[in-house]
PDB file of N, CA and C in Angstrom:
ATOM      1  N   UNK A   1      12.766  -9.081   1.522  1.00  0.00           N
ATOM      2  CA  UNK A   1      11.824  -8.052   1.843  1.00  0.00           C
ATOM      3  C   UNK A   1      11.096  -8.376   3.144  1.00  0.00           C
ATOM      4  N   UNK A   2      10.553  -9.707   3.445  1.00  0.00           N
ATOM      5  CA  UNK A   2      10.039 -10.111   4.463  1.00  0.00           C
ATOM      6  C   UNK A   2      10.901 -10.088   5.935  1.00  0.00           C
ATOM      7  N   UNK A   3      12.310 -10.321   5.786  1.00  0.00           N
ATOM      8  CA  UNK A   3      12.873 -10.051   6.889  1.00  0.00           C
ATOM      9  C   UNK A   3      13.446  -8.799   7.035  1.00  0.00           C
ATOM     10  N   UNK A   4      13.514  -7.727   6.362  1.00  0.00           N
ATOM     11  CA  UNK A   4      13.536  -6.701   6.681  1.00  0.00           C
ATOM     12  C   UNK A   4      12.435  -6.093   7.244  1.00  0.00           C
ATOM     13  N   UNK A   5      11.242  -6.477   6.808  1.00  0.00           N
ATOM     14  CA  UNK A   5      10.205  -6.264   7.259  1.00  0.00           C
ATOM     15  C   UNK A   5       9.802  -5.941   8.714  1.00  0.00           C
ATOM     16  N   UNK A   6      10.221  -7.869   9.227  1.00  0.00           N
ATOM     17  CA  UNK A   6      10.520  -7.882  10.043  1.00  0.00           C
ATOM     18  C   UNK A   6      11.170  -7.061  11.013  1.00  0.00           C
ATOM     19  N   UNK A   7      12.232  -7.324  10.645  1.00  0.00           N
ATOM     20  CA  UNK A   7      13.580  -6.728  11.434  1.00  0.00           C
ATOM     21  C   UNK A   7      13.755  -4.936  11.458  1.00  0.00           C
ATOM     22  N   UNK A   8      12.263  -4.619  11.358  1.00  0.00           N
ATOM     23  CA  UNK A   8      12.579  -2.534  11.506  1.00  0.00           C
ATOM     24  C   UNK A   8      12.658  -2.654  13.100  1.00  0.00           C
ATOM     25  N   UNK A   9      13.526  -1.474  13.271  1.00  0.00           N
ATOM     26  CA  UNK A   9      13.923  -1.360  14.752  1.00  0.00           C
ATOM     27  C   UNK A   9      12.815  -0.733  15.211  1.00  0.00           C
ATOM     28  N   UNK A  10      11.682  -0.417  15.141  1.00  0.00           N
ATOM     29  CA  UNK A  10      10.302   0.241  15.581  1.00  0.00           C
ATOM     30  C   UNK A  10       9.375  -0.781  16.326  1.00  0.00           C
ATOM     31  N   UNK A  11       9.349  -1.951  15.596  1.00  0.00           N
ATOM     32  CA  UNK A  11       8.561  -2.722  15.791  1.00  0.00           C
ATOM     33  C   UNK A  11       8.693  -3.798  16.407  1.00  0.00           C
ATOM     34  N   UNK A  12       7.434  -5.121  16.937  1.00  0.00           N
ATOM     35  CA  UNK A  12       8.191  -5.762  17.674  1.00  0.00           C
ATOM     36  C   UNK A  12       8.104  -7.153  16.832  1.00  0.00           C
ATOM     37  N   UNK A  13       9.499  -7.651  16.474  1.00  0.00           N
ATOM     38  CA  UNK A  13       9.390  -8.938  15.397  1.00  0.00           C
ATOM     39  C   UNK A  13       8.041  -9.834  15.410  1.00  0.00           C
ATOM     40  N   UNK A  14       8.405 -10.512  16.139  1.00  0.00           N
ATOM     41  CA  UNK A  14       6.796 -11.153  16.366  1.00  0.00           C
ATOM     42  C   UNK A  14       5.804 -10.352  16.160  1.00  0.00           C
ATOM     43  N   UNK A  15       5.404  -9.527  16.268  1.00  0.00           N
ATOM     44  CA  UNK A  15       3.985  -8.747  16.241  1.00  0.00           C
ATOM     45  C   UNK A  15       4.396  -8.698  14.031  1.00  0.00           C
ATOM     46  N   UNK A  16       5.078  -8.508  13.856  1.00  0.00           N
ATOM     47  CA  UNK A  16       5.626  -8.391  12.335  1.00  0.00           C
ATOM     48  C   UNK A  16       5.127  -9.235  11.017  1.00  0.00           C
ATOM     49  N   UNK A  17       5.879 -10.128  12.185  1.00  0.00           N
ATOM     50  CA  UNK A  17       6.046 -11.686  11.367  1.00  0.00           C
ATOM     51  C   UNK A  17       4.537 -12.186  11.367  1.00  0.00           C
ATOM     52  N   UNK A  18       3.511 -12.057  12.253  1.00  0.00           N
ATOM     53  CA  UNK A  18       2.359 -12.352  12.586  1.00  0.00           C
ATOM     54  C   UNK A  18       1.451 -11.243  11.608  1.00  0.00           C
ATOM     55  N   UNK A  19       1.714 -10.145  11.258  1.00  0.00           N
ATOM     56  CA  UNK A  19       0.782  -9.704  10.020  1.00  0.00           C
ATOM     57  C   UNK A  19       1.450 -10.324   8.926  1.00  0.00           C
ATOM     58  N   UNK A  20       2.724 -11.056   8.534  1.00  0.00           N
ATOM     59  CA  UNK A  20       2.973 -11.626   7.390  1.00  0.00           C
ATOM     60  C   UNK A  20       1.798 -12.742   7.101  1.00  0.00           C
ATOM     61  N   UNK A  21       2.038 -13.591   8.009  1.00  0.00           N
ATOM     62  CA  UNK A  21       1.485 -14.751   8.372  1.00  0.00           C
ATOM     63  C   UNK A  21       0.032 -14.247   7.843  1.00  0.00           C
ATOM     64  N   UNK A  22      -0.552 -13.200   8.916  1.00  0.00           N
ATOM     65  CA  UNK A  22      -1.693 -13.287   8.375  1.00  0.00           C
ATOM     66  C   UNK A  22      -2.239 -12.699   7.014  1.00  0.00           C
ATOM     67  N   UNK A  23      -1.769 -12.078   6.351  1.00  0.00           N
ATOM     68  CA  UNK A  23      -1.445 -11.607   5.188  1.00  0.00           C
ATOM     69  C   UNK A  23      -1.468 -12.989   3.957  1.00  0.00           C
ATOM     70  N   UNK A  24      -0.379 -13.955   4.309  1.00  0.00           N
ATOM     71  CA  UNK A  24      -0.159 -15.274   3.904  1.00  0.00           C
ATOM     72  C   UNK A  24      -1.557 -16.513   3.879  1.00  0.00           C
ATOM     73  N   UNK A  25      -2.113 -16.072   4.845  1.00  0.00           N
ATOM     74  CA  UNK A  25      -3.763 -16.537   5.520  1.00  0.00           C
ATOM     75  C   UNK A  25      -4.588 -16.182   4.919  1.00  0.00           C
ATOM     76  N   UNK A  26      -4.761 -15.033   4.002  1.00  0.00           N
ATOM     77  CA  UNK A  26      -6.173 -13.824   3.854  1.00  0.00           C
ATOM     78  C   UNK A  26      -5.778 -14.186   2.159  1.00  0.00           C
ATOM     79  N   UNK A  27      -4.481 -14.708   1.598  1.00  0.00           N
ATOM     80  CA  UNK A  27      -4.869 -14.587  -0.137  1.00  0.00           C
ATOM     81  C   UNK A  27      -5.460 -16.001  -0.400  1.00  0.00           C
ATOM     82  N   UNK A  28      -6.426 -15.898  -1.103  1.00  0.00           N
ATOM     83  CA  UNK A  28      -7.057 -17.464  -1.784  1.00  0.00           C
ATOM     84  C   UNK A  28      -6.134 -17.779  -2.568  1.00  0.00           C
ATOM     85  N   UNK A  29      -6.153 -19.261  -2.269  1.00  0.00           N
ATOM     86  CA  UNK A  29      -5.172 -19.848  -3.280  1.00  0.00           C
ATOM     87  C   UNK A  29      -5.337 -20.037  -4.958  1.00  0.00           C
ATOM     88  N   UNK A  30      -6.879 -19.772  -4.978  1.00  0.00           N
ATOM     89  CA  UNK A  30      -7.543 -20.145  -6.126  1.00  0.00           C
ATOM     90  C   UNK A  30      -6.806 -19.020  -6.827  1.00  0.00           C
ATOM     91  N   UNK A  31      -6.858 -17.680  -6.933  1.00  0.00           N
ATOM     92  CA  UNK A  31      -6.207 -16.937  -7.239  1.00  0.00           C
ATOM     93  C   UNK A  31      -4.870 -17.183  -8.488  1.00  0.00           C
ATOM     94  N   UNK A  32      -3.832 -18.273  -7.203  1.00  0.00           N
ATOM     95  CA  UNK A  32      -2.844 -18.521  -8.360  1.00  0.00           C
ATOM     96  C   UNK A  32      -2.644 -18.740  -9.583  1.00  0.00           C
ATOM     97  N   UNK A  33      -4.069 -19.423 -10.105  1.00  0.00           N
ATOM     98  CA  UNK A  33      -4.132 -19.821 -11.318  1.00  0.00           C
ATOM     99  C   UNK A  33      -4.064 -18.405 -12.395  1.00  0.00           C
ATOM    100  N   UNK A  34      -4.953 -17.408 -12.023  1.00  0.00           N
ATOM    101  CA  UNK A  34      -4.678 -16.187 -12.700  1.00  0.00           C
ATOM    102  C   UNK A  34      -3.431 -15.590 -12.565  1.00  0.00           C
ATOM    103  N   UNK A  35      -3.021 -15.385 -11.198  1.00  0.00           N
ATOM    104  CA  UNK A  35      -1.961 -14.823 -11.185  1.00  0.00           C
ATOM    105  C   UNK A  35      -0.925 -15.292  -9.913  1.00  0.00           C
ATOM    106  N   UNK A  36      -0.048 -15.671 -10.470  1.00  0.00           N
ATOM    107  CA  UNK A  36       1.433 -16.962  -9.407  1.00  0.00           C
ATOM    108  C   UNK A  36       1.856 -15.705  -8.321  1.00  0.00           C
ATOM    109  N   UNK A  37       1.774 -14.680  -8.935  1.00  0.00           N
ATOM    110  CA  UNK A  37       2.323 -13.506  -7.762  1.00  0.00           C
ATOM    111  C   UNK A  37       1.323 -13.144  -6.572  1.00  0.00           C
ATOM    112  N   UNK A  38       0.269 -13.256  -6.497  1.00  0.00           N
ATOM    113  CA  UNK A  38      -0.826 -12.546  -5.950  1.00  0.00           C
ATOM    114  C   UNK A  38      -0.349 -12.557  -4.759  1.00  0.00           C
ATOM    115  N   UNK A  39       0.199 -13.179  -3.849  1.00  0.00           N
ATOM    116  CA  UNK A  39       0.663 -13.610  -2.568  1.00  0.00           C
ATOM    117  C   UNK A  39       1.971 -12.176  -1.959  1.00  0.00           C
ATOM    118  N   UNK A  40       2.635 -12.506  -3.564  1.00  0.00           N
ATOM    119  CA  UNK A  40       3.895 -11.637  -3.158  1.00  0.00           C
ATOM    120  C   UNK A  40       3.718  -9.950  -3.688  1.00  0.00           C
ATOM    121  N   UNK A  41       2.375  -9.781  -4.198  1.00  0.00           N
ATOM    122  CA  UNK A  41       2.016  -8.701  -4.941  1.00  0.00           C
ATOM    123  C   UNK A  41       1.240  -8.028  -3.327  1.00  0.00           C
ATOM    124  N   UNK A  42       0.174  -8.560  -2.512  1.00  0.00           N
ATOM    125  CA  UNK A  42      -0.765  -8.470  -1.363  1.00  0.00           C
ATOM    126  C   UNK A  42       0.706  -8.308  -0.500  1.00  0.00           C
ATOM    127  N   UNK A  43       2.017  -9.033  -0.222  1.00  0.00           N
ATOM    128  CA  UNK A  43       3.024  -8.683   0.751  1.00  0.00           C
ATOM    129  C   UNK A  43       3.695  -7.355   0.437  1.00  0.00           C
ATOM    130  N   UNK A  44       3.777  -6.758  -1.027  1.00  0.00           N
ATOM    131  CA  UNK A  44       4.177  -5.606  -0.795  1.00  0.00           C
ATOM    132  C   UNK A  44       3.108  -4.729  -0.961  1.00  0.00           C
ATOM    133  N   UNK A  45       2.120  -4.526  -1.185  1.00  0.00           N
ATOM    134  CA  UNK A  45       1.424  -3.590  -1.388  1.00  0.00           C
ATOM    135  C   UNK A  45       0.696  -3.044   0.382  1.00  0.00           C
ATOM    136  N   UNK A  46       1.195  -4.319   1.233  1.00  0.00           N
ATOM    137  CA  UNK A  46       1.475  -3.701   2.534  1.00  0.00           C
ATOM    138  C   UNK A  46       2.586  -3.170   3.022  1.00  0.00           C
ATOM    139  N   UNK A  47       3.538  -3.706   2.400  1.00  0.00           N
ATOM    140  CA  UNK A  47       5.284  -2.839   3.191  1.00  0.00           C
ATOM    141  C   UNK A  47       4.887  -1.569   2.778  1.00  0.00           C
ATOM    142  N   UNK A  48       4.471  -1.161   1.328  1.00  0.00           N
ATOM    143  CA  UNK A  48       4.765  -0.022   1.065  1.00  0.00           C
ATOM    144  C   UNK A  48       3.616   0.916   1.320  1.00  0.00           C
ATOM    145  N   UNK A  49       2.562   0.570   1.695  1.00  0.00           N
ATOM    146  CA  UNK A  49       1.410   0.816   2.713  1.00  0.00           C
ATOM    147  C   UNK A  49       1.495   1.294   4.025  1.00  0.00           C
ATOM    148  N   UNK A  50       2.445   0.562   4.614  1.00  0.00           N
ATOM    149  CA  UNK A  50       2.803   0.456   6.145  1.00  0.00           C
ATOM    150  C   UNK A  50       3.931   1.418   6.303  1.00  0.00           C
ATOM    151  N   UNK A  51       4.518   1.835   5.073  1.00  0.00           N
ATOM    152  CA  UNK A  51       5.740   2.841   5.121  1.00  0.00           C
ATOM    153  C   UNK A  51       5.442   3.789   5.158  1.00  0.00           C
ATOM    154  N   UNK A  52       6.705   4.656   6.069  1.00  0.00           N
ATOM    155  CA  UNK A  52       6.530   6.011   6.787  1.00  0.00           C
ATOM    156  C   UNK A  52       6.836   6.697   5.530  1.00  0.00           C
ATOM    157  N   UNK A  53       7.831   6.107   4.894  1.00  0.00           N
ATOM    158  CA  UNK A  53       8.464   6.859   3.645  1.00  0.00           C
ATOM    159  C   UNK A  53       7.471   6.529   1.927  1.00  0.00           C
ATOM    160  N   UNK A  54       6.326   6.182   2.112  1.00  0.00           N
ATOM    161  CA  UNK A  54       5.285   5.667   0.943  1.00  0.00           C
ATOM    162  C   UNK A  54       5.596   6.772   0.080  1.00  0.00           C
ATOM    163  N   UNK A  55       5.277   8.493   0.167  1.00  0.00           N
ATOM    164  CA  UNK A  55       5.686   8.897  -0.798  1.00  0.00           C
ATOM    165  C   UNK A  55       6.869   8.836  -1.881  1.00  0.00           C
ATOM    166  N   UNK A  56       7.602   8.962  -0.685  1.00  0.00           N
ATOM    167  CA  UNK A  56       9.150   8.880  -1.664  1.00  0.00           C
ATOM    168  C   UNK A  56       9.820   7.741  -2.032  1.00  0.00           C
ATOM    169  N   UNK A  57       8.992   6.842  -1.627  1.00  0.00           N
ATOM    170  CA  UNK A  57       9.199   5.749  -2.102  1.00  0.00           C
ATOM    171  C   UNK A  57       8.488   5.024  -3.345  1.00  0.00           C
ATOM    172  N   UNK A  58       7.290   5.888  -3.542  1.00  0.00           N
ATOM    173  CA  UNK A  58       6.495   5.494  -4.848  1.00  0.00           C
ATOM    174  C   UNK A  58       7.434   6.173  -5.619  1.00  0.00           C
ATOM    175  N   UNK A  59       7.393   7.884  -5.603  1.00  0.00           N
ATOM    176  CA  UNK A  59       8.472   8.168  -6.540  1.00  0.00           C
ATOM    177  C   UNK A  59       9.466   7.706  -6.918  1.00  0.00           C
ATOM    178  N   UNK A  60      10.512   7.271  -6.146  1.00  0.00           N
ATOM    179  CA  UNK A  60      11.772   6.514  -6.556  1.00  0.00           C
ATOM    180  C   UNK A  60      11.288   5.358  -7.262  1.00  0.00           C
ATOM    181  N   UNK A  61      10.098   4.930  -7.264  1.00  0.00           N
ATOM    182  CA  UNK A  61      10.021   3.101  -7.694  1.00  0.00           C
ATOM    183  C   UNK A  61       9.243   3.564  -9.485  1.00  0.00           C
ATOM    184  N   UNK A  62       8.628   5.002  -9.103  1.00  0.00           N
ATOM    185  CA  UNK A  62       8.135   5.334 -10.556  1.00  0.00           C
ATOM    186  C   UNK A  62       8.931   5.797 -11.198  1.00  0.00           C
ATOM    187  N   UNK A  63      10.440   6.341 -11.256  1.00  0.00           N
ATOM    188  CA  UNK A  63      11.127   7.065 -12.106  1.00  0.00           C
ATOM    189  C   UNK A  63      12.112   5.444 -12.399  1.00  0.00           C
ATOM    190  N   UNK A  64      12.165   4.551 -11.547  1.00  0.00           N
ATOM    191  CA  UNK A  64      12.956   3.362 -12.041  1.00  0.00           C
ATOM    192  C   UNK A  64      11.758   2.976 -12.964  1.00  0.00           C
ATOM    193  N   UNK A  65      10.392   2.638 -13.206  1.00  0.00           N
ATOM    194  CA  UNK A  65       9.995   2.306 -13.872  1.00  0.00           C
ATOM    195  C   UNK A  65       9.905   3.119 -15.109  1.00  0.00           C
ATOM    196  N   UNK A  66       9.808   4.393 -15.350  1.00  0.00           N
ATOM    197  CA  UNK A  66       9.755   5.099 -16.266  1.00  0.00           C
ATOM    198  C   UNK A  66      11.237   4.939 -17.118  1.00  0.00           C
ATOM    199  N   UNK A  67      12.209   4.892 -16.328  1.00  0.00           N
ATOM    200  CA  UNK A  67      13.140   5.144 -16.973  1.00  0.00           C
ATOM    201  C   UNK A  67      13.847   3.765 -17.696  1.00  0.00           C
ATOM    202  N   UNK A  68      12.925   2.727 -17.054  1.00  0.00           N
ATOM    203  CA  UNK A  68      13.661   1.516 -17.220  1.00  0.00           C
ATOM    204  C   UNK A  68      13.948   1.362 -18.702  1.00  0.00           C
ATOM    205  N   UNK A  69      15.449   0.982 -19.096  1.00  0.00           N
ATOM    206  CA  UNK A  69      16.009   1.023 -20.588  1.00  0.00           C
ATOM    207  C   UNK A  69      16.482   2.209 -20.824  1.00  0.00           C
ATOM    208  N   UNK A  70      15.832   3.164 -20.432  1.00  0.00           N
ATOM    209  CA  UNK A  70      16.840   4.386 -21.243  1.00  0.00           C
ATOM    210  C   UNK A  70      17.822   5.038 -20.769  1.00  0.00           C
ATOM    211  N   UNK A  71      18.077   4.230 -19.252  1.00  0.00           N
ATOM    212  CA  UNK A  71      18.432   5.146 -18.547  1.00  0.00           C
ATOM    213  C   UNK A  71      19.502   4.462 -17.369  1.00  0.00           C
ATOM    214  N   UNK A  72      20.897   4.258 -16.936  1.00  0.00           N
ATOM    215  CA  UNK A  72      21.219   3.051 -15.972  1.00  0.00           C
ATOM    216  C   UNK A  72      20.567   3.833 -14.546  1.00  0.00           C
ATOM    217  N   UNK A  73      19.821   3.025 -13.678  1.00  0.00           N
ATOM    218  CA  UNK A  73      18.963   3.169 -12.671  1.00  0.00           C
ATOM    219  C   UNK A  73      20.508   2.673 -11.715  1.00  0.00           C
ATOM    220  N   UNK A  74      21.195   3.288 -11.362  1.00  0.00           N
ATOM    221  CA  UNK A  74      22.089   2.931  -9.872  1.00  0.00           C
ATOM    222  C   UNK A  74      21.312   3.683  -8.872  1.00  0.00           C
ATOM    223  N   UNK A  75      21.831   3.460  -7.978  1.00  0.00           N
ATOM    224  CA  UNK A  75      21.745   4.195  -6.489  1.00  0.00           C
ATOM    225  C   UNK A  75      22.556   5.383  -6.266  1.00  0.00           C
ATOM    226  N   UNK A  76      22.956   5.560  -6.947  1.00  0.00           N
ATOM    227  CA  UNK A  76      24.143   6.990  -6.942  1.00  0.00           C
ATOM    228  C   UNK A  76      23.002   7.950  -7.943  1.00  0.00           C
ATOM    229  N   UNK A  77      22.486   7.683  -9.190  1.00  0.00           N
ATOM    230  CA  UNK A  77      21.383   7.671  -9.974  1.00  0.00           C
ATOM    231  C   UNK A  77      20.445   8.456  -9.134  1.00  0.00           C
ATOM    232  N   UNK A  78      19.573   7.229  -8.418  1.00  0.00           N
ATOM    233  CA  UNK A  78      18.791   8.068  -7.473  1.00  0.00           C
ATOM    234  C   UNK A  78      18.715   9.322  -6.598  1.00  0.00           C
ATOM    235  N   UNK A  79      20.121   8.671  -6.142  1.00  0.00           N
ATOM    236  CA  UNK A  79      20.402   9.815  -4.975  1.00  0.00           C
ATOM    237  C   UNK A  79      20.681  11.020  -5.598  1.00  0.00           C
ATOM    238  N   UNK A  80      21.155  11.364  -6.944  1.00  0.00           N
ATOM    239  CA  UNK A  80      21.376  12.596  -7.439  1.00  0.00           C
ATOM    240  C   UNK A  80      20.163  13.415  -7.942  1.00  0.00           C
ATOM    241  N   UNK A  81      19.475  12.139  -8.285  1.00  0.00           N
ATOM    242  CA  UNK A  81      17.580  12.712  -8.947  1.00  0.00           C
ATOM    243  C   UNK A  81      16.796  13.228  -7.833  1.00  0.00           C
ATOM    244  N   UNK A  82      16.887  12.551  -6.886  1.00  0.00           N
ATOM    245  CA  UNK A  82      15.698  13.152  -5.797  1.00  0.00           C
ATOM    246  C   UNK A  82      16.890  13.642  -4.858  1.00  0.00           C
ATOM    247  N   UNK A  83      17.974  14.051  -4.554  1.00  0.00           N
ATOM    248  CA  UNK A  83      18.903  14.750  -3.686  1.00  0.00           C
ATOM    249  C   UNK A  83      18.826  13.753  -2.433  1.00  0.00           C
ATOM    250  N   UNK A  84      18.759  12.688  -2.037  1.00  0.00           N
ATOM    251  CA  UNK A  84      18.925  12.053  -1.281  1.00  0.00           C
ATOM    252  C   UNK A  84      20.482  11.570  -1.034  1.00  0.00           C
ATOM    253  N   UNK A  85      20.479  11.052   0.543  1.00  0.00           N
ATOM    254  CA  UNK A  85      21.775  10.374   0.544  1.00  0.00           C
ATOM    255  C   UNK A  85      21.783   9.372   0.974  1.00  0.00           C
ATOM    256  N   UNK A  86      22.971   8.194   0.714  1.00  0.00           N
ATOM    257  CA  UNK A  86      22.884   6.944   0.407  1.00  0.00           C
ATOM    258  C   UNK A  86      21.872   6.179   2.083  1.00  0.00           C
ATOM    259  N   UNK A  87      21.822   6.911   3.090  1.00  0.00           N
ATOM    260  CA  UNK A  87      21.292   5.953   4.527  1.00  0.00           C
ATOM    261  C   UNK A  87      19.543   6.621   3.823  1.00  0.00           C
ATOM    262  N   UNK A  88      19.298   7.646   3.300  1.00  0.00           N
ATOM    263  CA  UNK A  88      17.588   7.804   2.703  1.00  0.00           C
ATOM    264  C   UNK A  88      17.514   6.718   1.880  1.00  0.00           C
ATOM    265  N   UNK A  89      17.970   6.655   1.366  1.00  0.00           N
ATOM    266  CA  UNK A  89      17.584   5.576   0.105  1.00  0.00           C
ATOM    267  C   UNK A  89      17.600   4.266   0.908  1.00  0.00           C
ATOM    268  N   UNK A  90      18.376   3.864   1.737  1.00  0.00           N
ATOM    269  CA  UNK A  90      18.592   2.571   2.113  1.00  0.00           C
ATOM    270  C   UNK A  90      17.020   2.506   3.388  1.00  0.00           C
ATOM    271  N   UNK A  91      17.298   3.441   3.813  1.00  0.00           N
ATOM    272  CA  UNK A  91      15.517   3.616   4.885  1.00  0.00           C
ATOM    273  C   UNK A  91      14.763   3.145   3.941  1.00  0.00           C
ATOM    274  N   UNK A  92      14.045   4.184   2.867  1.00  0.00           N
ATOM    275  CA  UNK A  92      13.298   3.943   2.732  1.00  0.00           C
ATOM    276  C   UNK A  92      12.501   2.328   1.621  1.00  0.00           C
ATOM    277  N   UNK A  93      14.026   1.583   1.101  1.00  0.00           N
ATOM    278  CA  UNK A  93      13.902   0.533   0.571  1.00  0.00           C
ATOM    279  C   UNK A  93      14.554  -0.700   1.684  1.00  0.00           C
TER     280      UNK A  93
END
């Protein structure tokens, strides 16, 4: 996730990698003890923050959660639920 992050053709790597970093800088460590994710929970709750595609990308991430178990979640799956095609789906994840 982090080097994709990185690596969007919009942006300039370094300038990227340097809000990771600081991102990586800004969580207390004390934290971990409650929760081991907090670090990697604060790194996406900026990708998907920082995304052009945030709507349709919450949706897609809420119908995998809703459906999780009842339902096989592929990518063919998706693309038939929200009418997307396979380069949307790959943008916006």
């Amino acid at each position: 996730m982090v080097i994709r992050f990185i690596d969007v053709d919009c942006n300039i790597p370094t300038a990227q990698l340097q809000l990771i970093l600081d991102i990586c800088g800004s969580v207390d460590s004390s934290s971990f003890a409650t929760n081991p994710f907090a670090l990697l929970d604060e790194l996406y709750s900026h990708v998907l923050k920082s995304s052009k595609e945030m709507e349709r990308a919450m949706s897609i991430l809420g119908a995998i959660f809703y459906l999780n178990g009842s339902q096989s979640v592929t990518l063919r799956f998706l693309q038939v639920l929200f009418q997307l095609e396979h380069e949307d789906i790959m943008v916006i994840f």
